[in-house]
Protein backbone atom coordinates (compact mmCIF):
# COMPACT_ATOMS: atom_id res chain seq x y z
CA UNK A 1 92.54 131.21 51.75
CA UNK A 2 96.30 130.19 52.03
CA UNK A 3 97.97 131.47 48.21
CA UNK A 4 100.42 129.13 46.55
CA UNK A 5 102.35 130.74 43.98
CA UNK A 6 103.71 128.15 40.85
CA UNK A 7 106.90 129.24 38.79
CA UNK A 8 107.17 127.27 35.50
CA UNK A 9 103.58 126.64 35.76
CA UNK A 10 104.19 125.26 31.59
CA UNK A 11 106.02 122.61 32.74
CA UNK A 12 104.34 119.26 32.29
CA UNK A 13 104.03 118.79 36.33
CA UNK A 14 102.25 122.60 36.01
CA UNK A 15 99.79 121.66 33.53
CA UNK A 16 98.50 118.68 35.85
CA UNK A 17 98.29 120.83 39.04
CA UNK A 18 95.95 123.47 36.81
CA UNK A 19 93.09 120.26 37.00
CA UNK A 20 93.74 119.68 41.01
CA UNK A 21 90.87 120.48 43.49
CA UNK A 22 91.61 122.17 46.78
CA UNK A 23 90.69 124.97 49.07
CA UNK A 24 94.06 126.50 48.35
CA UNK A 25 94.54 129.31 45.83
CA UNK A 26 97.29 128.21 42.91
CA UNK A 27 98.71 131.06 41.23
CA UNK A 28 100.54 130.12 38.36
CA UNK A 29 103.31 132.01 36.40
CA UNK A 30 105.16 130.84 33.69
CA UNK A 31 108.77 131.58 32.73
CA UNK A 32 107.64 135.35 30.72
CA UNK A 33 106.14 136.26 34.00
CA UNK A 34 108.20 135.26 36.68
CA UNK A 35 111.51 134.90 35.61
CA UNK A 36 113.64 132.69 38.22
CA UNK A 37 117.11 134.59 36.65
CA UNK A 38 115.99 138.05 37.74
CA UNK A 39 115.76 139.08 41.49
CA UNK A 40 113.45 141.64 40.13
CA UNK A 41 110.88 139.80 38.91
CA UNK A 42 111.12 137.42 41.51
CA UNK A 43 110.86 140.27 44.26
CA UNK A 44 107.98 141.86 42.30
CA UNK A 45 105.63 139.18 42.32
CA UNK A 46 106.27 138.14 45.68
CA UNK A 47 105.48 141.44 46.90
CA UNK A 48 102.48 141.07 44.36
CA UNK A 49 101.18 138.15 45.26
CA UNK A 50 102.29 137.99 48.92
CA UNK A 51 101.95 133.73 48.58
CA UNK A 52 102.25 131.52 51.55
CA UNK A 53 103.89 129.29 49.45
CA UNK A 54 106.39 129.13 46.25
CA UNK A 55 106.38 125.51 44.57
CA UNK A 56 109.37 125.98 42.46
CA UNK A 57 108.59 124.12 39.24
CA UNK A 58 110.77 126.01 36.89
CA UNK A 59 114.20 124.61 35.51
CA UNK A 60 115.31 122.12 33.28
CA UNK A 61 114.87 118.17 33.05
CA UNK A 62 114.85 116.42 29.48
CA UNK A 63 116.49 115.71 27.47
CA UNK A 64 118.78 114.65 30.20
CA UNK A 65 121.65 114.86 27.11
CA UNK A 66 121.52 118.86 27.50
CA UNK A 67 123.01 119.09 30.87
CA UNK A 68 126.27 117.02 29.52
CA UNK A 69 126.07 119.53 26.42
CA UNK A 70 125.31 122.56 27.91
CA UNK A 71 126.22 122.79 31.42
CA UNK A 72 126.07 126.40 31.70
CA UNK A 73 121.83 126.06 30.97
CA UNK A 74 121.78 123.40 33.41
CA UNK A 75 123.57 125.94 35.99
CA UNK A 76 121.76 128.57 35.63
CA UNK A 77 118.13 126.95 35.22
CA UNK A 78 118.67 124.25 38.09
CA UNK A 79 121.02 126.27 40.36
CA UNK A 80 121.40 129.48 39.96
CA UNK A 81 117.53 130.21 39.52
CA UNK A 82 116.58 128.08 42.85
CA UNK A 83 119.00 129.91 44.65
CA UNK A 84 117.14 133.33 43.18
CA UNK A 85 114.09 132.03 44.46
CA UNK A 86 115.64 131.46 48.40
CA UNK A 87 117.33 134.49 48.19
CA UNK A 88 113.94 136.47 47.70
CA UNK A 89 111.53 133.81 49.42
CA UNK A 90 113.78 134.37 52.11
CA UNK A 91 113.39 138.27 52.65
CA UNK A 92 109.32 137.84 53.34
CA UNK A 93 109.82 134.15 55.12
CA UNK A 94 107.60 132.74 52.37
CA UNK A 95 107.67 128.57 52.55
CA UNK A 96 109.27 127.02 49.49
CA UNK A 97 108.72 123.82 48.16
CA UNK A 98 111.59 122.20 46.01
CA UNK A 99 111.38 119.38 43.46
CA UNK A 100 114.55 117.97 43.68
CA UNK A 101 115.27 113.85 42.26
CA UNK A 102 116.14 110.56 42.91
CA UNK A 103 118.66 111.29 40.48
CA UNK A 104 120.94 112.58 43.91
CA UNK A 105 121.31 109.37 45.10
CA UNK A 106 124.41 106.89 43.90
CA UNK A 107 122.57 104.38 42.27
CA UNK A 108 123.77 101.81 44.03
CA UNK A 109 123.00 99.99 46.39
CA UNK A 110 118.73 101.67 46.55
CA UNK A 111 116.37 101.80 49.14
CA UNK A 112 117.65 104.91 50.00
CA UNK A 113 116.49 107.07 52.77
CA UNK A 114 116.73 110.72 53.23
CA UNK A 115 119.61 110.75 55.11
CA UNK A 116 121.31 108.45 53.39
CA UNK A 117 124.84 110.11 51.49
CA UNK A 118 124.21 111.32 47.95
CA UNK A 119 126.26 111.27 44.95
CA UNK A 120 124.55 112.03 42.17
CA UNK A 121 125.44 109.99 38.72
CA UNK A 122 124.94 112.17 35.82
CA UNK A 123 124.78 116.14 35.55
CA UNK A 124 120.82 116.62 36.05
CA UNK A 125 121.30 115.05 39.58
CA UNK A 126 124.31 117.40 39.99
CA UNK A 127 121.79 120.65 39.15
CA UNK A 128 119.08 119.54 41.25
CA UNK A 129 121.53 119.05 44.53
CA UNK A 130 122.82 122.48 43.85
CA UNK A 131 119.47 124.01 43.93
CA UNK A 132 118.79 121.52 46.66
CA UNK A 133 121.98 123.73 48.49
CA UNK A 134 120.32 126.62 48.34
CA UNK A 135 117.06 125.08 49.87
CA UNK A 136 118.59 123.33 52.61
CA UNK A 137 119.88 126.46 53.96
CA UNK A 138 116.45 127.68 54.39
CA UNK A 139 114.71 125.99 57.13
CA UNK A 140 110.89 127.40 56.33
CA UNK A 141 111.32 125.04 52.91
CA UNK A 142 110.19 121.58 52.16
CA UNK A 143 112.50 119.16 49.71
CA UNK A 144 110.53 116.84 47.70
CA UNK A 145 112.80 114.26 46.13
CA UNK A 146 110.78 112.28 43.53
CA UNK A 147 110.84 109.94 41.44
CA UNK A 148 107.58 110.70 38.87
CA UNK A 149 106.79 110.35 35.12
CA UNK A 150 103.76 111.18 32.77
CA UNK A 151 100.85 108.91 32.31
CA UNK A 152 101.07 106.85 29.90
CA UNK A 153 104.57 105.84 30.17
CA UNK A 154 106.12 107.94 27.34
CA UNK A 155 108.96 105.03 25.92
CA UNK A 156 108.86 102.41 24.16
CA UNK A 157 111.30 100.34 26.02
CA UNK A 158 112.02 99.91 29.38
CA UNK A 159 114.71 98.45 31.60
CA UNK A 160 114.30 94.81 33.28
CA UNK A 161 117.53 95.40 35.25
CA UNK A 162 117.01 99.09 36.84
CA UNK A 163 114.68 99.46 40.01
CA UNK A 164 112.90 102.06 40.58
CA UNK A 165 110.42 104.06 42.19
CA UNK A 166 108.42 105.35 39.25
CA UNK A 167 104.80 107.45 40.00
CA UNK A 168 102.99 108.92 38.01
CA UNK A 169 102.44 113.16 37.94
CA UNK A 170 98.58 113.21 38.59
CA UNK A 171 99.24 110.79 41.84
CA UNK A 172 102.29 112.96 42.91
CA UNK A 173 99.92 115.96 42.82
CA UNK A 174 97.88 114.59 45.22
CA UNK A 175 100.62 113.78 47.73
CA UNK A 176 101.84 117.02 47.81
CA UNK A 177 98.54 118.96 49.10
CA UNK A 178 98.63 116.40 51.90
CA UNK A 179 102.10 117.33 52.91
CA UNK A 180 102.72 120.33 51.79
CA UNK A 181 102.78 122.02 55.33
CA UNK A 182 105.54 119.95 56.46
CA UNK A 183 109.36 121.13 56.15
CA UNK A 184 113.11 119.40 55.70
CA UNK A 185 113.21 116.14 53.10
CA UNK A 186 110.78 113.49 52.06
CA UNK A 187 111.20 110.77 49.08
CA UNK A 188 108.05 110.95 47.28
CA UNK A 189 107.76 107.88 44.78
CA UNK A 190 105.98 104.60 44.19
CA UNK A 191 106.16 100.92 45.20
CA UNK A 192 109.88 99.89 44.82
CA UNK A 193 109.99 97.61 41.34
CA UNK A 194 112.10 97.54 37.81
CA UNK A 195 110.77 100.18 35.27
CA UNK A 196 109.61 97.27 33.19
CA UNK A 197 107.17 96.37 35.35
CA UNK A 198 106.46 99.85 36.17
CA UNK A 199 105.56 100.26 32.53
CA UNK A 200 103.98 97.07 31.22
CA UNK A 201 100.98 98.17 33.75
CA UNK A 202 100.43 100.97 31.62
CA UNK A 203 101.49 100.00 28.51
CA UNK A 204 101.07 96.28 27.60
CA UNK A 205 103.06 97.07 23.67
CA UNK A 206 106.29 98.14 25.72
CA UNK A 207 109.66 96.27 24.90
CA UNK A 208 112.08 95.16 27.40
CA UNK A 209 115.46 96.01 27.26
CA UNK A 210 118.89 96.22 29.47
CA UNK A 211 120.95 99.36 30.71
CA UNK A 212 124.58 98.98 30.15
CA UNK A 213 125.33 101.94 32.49
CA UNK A 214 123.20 104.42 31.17
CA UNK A 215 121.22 104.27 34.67
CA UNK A 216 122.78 102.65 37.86
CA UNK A 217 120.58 99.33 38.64
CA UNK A 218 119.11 100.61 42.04
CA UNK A 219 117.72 104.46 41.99
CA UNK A 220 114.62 103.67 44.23
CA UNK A 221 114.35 105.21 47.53
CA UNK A 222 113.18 103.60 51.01
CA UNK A 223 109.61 105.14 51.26
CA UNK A 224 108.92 105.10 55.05
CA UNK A 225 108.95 108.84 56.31
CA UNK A 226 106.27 109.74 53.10
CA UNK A 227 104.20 106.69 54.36
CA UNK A 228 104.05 107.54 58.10
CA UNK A 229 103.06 111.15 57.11
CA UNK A 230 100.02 109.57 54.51
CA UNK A 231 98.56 107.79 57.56
């Protein structure tokens, strides 16, 4: 039985994989017991564990306010503790498999496809293409840039003028067991749409409203390479 080891197995992402079915072994450690800033710890339960895979969970997301305020969290959580994780992964040529954003790409123009140039728009997108760095330089490593929320949809408003590819975690989960042997970059979302309607499926009570450049209009990514792989 192939072993997939789970860093920040507390996240909310973590907490849905704990409920998945399959024939795989998920080993989950949370930030006390595998802690992504020490090589040690890293390198112990590696040699521990001896996993086929690492799905890197662990860093830092929301409040997306905190990597504007405190960049040096942000660095070290997103960055610096991905590259910790290919620096040891590395030594025992143990597959890694990255959550990285759609947060990388400009914003837009959308429909954006893996190989499309990035430019991320706010500071999370900036920590999750510097841990994406790291990644890319491995080539036994898959990148997973998504695009994924909780169910329900946590706001009360949403924007009419922002597209999207919004999915949410528990479908996500699924995905990933059915891909999970395959290696570079693949945009893992939903069907292309603004987050209004996104939401409103899920949640008739929520309110519409506009950005005004908080998000660029089109963050949803062209959807093709996932889809020929789910056939």
């Amino acid at each position: 039985m192939k072993k997939i080891l789970i860093t920040g197995s507390d996240s909310r992402f973590g907490k849905i994989l704990k409920n998945l079915k399959t024939k795989k072994k998920l080993i989950f450690k949370n930030k006390k017991q595998l802690n992504i800033l020490s090589l040690i710890s890293i390198r112990k339960n590696l040699k521990k564990i001896k996993p086929d895979y690492v799905l890197h969970l662990a860093g830092l997301s929301r409040p997306m306010k905190l990597h504007e305020k405190n960049i040096k969290k942000s660095i070290d959580l997103n960055i610096i503790g991905t590259c910790n994780i290919v620096n040891e992964a590395s030594r025992f040529n143990i597959k890694i498999i990255y959550l990285s954003s759609n947060y990388i790409y400009p914003g837009d123009n959308g429909n954006y496809k893996e190989t499309d140039p990035l430019k991320p728009w706010n500071n999370y997108g900036w920590s999750k293409l510097g841990g994406e760095c790291a990644v890319q330089m491995y080539r036994n490593s898959l990148i997973l840039r998504l695009c994924m929320t909780e169910k329900p949809f946590i706001h009360k408003k949403a924007f009419t003028n922002v597209k999207s590819n919004f999915i949410f975690q528990e479908e996500v989960a699924k995905i990933l067991l059915k891909i999970i042997d395959k290696k570079g970059i693949i945009n893992v979302g939903g069907p292309s749409k603004t987050i209004y309607d996104f939401a409103k499926k899920n949640n008739k009570h929520v309110k519409k409203a506009l950005s005004r450049g908080e998000i660029p209009k089109r963050i949803d990514m062209n959807l093709n390479k996932l889809k020929n792989y789910l056939k």
